[in-house]
PDB file of N, CA and C in Angstrom:
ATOM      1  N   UNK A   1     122.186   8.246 -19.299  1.00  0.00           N
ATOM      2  CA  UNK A   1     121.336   9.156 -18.568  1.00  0.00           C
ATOM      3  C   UNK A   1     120.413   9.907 -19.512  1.00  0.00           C
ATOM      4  N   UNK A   2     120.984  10.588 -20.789  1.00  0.00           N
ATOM      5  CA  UNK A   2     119.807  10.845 -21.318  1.00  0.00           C
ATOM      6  C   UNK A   2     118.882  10.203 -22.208  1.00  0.00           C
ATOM      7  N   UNK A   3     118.983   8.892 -22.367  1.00  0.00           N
ATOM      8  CA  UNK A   3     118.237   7.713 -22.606  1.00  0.00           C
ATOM      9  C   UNK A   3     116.898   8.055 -21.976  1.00  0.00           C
ATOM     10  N   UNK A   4     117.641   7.910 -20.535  1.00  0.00           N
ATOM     11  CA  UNK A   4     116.559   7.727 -19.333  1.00  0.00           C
ATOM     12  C   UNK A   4     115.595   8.999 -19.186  1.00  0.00           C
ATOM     13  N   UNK A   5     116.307   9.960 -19.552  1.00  0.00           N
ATOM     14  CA  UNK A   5     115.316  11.548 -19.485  1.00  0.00           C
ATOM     15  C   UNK A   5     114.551  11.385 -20.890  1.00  0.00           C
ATOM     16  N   UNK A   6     114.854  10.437 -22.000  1.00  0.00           N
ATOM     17  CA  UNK A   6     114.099  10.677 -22.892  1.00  0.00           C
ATOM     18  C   UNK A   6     113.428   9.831 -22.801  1.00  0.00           C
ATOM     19  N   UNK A   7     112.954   8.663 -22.053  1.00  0.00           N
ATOM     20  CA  UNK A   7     111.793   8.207 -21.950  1.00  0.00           C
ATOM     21  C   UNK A   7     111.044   8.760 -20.615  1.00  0.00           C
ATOM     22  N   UNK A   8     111.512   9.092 -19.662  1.00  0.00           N
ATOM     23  CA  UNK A   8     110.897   9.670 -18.958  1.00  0.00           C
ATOM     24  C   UNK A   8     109.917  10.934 -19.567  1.00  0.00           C
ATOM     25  N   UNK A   9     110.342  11.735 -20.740  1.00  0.00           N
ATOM     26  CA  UNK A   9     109.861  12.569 -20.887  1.00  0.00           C
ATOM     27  C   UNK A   9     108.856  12.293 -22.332  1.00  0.00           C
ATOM     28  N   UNK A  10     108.940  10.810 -22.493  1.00  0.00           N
ATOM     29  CA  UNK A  10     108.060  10.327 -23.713  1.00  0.00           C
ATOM     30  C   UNK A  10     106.607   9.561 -23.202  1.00  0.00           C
ATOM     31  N   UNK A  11     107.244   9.592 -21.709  1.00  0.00           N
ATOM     32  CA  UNK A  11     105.960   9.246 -20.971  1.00  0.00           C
ATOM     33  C   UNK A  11     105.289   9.863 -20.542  1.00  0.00           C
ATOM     34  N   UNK A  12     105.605  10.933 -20.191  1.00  0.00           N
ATOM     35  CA  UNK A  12     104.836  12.091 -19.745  1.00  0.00           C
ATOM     36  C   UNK A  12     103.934  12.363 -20.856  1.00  0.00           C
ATOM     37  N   UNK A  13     104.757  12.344 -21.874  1.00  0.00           N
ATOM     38  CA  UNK A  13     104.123  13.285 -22.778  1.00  0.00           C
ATOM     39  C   UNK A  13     102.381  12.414 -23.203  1.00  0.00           C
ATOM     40  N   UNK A  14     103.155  10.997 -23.312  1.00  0.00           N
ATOM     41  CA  UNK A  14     101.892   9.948 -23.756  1.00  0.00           C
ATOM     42  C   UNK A  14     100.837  10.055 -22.794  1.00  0.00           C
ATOM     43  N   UNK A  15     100.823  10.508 -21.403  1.00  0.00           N
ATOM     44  CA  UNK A  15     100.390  10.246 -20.203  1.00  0.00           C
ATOM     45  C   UNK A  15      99.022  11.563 -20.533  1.00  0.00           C
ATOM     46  N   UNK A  16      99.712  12.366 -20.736  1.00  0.00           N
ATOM     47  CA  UNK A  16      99.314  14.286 -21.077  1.00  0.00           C
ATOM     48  C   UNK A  16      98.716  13.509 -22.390  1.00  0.00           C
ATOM     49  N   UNK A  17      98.744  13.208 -23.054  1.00  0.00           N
ATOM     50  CA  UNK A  17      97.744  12.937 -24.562  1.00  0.00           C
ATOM     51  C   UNK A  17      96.734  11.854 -23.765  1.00  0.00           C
ATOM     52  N   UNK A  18      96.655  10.968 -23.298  1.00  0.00           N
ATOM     53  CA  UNK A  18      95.981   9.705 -22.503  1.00  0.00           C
ATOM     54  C   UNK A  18      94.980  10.306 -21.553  1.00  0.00           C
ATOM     55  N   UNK A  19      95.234  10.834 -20.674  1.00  0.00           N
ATOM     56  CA  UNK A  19      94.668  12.013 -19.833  1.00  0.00           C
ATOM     57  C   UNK A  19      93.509  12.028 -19.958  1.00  0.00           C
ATOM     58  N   UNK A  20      92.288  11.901 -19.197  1.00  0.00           N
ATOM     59  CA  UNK A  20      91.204  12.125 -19.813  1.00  0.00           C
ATOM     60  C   UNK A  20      90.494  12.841 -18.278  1.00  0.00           C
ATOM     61  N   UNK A  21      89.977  14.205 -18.089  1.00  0.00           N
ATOM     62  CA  UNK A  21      89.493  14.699 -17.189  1.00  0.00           C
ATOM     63  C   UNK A  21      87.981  13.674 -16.464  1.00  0.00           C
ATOM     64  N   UNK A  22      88.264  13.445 -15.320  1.00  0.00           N
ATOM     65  CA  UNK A  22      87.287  13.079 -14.564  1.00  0.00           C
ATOM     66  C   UNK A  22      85.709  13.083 -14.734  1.00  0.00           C
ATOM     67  N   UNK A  23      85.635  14.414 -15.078  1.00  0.00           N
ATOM     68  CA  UNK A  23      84.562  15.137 -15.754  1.00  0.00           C
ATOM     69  C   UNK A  23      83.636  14.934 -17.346  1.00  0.00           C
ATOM     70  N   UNK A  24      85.045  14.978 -18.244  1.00  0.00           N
ATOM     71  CA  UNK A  24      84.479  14.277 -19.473  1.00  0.00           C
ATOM     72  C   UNK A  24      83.400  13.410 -19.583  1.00  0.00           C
ATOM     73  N   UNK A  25      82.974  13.794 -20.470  1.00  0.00           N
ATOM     74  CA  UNK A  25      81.264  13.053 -20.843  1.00  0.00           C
ATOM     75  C   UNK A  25      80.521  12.505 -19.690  1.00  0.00           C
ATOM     76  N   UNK A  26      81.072  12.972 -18.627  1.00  0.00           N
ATOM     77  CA  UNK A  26      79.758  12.961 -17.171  1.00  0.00           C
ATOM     78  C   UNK A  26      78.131  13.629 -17.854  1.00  0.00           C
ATOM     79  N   UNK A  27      77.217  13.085 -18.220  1.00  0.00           N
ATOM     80  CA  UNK A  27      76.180  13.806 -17.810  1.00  0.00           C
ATOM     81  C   UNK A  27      74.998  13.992 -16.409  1.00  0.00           C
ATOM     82  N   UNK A  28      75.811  13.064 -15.415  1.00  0.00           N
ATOM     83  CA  UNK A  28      74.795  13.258 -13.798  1.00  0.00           C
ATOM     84  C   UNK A  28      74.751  14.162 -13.750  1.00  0.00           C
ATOM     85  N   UNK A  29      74.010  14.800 -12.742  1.00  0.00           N
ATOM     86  CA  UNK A  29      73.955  15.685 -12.138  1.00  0.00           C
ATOM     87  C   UNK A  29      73.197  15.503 -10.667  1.00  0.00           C
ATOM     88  N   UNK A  30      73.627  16.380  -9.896  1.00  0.00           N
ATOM     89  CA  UNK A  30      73.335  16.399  -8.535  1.00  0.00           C
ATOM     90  C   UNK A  30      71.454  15.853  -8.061  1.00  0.00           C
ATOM     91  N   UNK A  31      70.744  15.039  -7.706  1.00  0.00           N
ATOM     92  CA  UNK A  31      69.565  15.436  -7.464  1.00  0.00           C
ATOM     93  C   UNK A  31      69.063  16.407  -6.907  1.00  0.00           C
ATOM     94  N   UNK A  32      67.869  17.131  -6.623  1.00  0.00           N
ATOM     95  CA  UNK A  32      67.422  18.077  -5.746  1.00  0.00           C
ATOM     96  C   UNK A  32      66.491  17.530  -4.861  1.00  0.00           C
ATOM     97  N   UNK A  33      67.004  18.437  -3.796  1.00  0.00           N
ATOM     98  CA  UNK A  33      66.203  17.892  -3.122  1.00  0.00           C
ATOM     99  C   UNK A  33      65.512  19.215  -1.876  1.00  0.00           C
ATOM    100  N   UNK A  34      64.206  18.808  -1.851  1.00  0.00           N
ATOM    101  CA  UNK A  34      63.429  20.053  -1.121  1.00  0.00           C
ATOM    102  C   UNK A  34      62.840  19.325   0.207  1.00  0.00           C
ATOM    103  N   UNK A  35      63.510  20.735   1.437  1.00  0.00           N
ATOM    104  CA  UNK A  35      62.936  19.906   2.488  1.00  0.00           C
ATOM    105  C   UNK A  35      61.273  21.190   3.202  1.00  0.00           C
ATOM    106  N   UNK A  36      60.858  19.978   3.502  1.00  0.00           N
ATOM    107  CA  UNK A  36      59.269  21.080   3.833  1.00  0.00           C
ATOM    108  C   UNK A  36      59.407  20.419   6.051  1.00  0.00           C
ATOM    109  N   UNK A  37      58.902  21.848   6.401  1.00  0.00           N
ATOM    110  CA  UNK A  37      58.994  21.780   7.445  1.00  0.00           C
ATOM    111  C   UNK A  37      56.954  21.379   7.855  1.00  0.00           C
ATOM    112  N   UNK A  38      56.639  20.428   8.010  1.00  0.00           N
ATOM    113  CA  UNK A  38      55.330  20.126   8.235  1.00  0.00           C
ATOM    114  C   UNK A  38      54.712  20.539   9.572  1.00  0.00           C
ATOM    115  N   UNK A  39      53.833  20.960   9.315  1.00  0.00           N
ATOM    116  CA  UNK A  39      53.028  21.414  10.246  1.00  0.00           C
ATOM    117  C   UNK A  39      51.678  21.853   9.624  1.00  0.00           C
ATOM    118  N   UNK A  40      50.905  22.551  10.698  1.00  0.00           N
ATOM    119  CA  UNK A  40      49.730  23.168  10.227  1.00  0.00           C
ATOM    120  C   UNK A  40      49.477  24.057   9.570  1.00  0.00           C
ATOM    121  N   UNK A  41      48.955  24.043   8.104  1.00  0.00           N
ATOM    122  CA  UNK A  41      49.112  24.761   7.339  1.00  0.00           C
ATOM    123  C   UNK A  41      48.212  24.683   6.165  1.00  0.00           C
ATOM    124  N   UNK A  42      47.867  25.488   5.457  1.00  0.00           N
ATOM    125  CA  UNK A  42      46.902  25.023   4.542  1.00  0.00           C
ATOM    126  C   UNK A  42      47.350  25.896   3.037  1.00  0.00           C
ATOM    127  N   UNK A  43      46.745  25.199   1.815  1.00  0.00           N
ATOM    128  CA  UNK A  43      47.022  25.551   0.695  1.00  0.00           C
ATOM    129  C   UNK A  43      48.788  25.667   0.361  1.00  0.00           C
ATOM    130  N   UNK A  44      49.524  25.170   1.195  1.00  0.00           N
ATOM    131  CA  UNK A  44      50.767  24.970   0.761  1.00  0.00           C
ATOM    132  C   UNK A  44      51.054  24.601  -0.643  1.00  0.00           C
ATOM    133  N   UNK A  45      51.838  24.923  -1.812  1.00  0.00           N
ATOM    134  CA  UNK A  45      52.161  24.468  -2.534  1.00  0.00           C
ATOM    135  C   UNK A  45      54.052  24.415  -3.220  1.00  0.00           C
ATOM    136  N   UNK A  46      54.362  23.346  -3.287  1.00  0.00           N
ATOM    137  CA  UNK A  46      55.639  23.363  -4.278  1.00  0.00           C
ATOM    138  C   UNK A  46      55.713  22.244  -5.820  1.00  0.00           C
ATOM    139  N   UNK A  47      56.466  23.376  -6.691  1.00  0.00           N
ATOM    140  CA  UNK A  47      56.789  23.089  -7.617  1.00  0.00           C
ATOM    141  C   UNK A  47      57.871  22.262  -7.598  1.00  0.00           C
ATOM    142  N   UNK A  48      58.130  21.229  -8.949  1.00  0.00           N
ATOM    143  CA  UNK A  48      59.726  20.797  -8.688  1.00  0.00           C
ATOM    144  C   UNK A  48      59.546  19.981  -9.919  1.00  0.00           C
ATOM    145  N   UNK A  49      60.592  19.495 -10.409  1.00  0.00           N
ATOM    146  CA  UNK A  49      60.842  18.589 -11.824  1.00  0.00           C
ATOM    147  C   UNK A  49      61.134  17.230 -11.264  1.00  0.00           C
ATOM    148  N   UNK A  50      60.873  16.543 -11.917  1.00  0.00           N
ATOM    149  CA  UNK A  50      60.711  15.423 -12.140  1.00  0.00           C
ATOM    150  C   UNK A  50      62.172  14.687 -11.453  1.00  0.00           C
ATOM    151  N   UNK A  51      62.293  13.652 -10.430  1.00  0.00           N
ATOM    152  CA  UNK A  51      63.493  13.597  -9.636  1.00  0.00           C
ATOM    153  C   UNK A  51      64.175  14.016  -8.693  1.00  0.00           C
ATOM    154  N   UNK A  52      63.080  15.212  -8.344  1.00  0.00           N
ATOM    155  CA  UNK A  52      63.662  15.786  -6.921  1.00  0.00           C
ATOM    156  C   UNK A  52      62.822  14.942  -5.286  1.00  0.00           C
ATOM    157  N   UNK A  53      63.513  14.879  -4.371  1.00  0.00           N
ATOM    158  CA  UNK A  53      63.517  14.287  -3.152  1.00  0.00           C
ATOM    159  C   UNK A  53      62.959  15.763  -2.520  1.00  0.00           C
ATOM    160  N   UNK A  54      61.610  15.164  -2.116  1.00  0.00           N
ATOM    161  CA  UNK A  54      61.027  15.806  -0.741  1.00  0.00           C
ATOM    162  C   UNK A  54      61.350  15.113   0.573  1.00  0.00           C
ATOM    163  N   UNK A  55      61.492  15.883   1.169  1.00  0.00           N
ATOM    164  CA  UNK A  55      61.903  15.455   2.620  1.00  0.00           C
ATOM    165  C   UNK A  55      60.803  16.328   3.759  1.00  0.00           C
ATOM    166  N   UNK A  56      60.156  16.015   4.075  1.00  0.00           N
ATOM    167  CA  UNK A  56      58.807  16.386   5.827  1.00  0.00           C
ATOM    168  C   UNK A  56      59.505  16.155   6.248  1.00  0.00           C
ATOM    169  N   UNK A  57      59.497  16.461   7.144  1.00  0.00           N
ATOM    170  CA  UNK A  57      59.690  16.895   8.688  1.00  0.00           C
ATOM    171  C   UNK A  57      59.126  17.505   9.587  1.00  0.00           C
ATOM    172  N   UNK A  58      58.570  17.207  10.961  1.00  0.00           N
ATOM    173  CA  UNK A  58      58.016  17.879  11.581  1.00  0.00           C
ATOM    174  C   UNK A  58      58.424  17.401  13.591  1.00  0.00           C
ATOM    175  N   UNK A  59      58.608  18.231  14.486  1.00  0.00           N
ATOM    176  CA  UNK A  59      59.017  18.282  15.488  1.00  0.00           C
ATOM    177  C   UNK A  59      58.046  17.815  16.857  1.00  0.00           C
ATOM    178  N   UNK A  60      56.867  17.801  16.323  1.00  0.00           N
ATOM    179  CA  UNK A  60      55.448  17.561  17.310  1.00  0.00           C
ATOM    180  C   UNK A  60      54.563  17.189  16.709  1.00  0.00           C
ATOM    181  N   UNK A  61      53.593  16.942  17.384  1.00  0.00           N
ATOM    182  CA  UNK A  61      51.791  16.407  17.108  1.00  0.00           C
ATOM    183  C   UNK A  61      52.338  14.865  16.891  1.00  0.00           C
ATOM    184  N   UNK A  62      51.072  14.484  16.388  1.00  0.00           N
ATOM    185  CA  UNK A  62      51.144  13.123  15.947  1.00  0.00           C
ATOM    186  C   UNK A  62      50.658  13.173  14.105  1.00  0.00           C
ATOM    187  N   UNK A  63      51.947  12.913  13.278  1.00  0.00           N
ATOM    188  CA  UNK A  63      51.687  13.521  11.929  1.00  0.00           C
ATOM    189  C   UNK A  63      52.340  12.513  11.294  1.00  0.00           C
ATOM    190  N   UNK A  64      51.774  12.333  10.013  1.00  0.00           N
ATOM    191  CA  UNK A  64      52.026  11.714   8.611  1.00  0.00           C
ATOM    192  C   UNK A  64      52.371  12.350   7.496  1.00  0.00           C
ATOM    193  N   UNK A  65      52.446  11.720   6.886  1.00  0.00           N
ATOM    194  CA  UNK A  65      52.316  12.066   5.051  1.00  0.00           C
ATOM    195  C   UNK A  65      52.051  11.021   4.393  1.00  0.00           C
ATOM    196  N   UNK A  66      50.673  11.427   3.530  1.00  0.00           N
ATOM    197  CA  UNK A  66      49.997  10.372   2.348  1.00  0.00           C
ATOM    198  C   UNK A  66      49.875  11.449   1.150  1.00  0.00           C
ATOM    199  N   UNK A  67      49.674  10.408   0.212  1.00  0.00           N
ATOM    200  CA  UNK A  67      49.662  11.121  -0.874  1.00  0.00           C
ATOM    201  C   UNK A  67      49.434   9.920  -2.156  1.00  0.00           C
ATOM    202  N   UNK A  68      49.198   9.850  -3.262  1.00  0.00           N
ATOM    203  CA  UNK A  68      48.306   8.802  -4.255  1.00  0.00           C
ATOM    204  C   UNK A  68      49.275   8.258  -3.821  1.00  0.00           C
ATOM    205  N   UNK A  69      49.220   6.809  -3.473  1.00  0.00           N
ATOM    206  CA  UNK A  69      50.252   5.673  -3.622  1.00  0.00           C
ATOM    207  C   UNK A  69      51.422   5.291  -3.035  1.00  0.00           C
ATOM    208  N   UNK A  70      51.433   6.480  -1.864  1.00  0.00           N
ATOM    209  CA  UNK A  70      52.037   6.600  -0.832  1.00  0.00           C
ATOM    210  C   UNK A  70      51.953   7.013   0.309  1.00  0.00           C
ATOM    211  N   UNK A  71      52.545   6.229   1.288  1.00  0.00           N
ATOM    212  CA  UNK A  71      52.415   6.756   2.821  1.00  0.00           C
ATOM    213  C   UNK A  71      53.701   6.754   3.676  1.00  0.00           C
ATOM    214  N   UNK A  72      53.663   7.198   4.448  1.00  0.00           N
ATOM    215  CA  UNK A  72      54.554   7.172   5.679  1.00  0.00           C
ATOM    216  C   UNK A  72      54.400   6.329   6.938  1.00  0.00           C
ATOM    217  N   UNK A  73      53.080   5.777   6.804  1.00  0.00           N
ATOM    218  CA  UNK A  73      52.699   4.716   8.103  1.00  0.00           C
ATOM    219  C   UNK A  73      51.341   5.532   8.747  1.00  0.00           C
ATOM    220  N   UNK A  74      51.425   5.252  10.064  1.00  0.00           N
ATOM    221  CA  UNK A  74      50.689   5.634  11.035  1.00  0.00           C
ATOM    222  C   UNK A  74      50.869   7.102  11.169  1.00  0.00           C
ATOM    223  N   UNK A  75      50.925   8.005  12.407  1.00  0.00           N
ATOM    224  CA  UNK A  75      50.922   9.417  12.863  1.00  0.00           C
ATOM    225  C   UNK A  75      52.040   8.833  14.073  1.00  0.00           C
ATOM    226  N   UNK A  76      53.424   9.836  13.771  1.00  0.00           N
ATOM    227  CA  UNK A  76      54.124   9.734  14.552  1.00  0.00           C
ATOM    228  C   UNK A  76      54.384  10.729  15.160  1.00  0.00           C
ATOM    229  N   UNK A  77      55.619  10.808  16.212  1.00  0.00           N
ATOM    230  CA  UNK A  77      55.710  12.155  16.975  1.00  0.00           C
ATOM    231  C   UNK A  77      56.959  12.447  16.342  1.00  0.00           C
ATOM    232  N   UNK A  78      57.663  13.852  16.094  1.00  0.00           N
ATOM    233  CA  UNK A  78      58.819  13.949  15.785  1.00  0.00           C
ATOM    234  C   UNK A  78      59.564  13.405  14.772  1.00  0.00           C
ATOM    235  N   UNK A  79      59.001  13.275  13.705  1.00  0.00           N
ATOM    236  CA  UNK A  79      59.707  12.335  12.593  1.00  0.00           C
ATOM    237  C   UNK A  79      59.708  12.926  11.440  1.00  0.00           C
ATOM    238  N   UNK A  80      60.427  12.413  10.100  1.00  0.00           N
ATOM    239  CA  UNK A  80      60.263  12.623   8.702  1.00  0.00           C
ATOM    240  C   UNK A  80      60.164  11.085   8.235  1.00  0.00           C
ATOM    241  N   UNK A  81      60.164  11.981   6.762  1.00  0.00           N
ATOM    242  CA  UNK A  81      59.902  11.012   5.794  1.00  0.00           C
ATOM    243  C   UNK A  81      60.024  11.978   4.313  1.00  0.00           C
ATOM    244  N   UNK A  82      60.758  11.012   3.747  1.00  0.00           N
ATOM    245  CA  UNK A  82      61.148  11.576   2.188  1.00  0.00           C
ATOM    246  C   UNK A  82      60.605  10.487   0.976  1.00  0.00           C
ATOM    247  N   UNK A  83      60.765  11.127  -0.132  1.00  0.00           N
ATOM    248  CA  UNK A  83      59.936  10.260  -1.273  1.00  0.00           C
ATOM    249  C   UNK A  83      60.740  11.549  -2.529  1.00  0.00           C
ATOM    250  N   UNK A  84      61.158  10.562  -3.242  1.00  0.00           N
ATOM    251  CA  UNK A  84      61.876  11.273  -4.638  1.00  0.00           C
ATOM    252  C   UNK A  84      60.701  10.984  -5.979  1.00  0.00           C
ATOM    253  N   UNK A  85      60.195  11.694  -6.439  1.00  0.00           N
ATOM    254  CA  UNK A  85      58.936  12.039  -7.538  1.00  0.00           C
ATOM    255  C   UNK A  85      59.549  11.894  -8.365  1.00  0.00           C
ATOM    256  N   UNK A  86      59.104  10.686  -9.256  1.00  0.00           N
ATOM    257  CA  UNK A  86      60.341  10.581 -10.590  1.00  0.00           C
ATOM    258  C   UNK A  86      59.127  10.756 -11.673  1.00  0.00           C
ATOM    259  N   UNK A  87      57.975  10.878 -11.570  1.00  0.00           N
ATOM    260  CA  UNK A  87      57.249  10.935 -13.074  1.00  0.00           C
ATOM    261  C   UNK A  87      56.325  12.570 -12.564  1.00  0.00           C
ATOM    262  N   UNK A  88      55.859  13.000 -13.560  1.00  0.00           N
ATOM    263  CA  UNK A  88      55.086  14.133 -14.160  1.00  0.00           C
ATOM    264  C   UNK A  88      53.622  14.154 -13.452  1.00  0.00           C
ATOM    265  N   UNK A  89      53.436  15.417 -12.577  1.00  0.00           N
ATOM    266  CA  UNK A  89      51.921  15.036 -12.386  1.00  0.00           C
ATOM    267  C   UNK A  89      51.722  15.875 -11.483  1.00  0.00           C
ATOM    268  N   UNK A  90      50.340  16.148 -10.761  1.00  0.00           N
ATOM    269  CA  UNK A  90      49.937  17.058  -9.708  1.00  0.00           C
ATOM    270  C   UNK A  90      49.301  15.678  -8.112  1.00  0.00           C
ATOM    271  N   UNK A  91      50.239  15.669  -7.403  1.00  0.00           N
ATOM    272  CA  UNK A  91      50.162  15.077  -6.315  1.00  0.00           C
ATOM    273  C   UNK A  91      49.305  15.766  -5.096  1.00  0.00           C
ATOM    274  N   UNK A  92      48.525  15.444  -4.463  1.00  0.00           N
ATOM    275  CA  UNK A  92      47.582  16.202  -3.795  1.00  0.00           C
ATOM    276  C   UNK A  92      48.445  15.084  -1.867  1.00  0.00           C
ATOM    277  N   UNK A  93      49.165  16.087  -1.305  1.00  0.00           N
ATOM    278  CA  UNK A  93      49.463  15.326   0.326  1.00  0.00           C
ATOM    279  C   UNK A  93      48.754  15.967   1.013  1.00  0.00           C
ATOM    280  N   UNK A  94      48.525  15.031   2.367  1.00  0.00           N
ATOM    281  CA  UNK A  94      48.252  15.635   3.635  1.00  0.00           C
ATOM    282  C   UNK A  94      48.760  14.589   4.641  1.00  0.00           C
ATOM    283  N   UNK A  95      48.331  15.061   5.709  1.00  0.00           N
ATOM    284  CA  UNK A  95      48.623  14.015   7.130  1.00  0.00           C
ATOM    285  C   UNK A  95      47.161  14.000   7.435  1.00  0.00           C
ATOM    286  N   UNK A  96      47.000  12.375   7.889  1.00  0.00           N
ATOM    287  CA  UNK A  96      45.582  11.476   7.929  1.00  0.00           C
ATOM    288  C   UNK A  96      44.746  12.480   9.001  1.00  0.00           C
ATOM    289  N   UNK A  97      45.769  12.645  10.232  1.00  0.00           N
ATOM    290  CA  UNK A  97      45.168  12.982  11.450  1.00  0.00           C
ATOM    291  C   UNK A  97      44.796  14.315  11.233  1.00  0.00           C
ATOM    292  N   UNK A  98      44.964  15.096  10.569  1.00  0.00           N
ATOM    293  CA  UNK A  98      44.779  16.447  10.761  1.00  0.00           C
ATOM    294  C   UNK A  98      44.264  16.808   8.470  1.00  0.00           C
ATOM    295  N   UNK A  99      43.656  16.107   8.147  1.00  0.00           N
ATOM    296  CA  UNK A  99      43.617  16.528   6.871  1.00  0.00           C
ATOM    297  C   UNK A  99      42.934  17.568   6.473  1.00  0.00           C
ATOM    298  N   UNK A 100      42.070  18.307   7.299  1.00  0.00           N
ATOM    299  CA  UNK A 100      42.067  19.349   6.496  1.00  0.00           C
ATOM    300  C   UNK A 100      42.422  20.784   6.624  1.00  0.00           C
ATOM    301  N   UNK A 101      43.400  20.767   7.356  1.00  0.00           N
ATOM    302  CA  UNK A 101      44.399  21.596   7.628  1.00  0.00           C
ATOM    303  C   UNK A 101      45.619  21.620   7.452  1.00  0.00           C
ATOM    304  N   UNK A 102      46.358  20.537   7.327  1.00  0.00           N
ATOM    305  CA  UNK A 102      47.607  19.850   6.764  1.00  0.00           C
ATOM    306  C   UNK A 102      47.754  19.592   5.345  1.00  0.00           C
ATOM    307  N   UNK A 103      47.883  20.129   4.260  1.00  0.00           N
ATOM    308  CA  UNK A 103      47.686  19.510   3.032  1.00  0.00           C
ATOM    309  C   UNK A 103      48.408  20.512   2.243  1.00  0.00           C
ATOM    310  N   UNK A 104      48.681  19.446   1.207  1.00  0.00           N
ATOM    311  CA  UNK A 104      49.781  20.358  -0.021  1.00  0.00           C
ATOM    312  C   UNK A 104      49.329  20.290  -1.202  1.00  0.00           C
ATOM    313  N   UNK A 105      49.998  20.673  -2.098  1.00  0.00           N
ATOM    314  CA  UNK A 105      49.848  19.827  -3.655  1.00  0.00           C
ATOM    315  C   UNK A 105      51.459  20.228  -3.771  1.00  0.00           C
ATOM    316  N   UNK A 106      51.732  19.211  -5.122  1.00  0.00           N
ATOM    317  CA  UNK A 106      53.358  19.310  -5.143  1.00  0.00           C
ATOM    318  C   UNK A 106      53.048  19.196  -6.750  1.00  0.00           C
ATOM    319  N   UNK A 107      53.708  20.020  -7.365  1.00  0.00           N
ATOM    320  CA  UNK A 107      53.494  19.763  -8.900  1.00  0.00           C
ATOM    321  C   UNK A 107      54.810  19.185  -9.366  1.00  0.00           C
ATOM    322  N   UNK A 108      54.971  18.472  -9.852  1.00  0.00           N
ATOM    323  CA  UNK A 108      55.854  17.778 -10.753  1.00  0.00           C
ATOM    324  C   UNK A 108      55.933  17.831 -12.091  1.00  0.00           C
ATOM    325  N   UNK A 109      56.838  18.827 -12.500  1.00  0.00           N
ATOM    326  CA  UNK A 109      57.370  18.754 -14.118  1.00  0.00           C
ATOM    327  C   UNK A 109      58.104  18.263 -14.987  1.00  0.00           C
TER     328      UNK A 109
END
């Protein structure tokens, strides 16, 4: 019997040295992500770093989102649309149907 408690307790011990927290040398981290409620609006602006997820949204009209090199489609009713900004730069959006009243800039750092 105490054979048996002394390996039981030589395993533990190896187990406790072996151990390596979940966490250890993780460097992810969470993305960010910013949601904009779209509508009519003008000179809107947001900041954000490099990797964060915008998310529009809007509840009525018939609305989009464009922006250099991206779109959302046509003008829908009630819909979103998200896009995660992975490089550095000053992005100029709006929605087609309503552009010059609808429009953002989004800076990316």
């Amino acid at each position: 019997m105490k054979r048996i408690t002394a390996l039981v307790a030589s395993a533990a011990i190896i187990a406790g040295v072996m151990a390596v927290p979940a966490s250890a040398g993780s460097t992810a981290t969470a993305a960010a992500t910013r949601n904009v409620s779209w509508g009519f609006s003008t000179g809107h602006s947001l900041s954000i770093t490099r990797g964060t997820r915008v998310n529009w949204s809007w509840g009525s009209g018939g609305h989009n989102v464009v922006g250099p090199g991206f779109s959302s489609g046509g003008a829908k009713w009630s819909s979103s649309y998200g896009r995660t900004f992975a490089s550095k730069g000053t992005f100029r959006v709006y929605c087609a149907p309503h552009s010059s009243i609808m429009k953002m800039t989004i800076t990316v750092r």
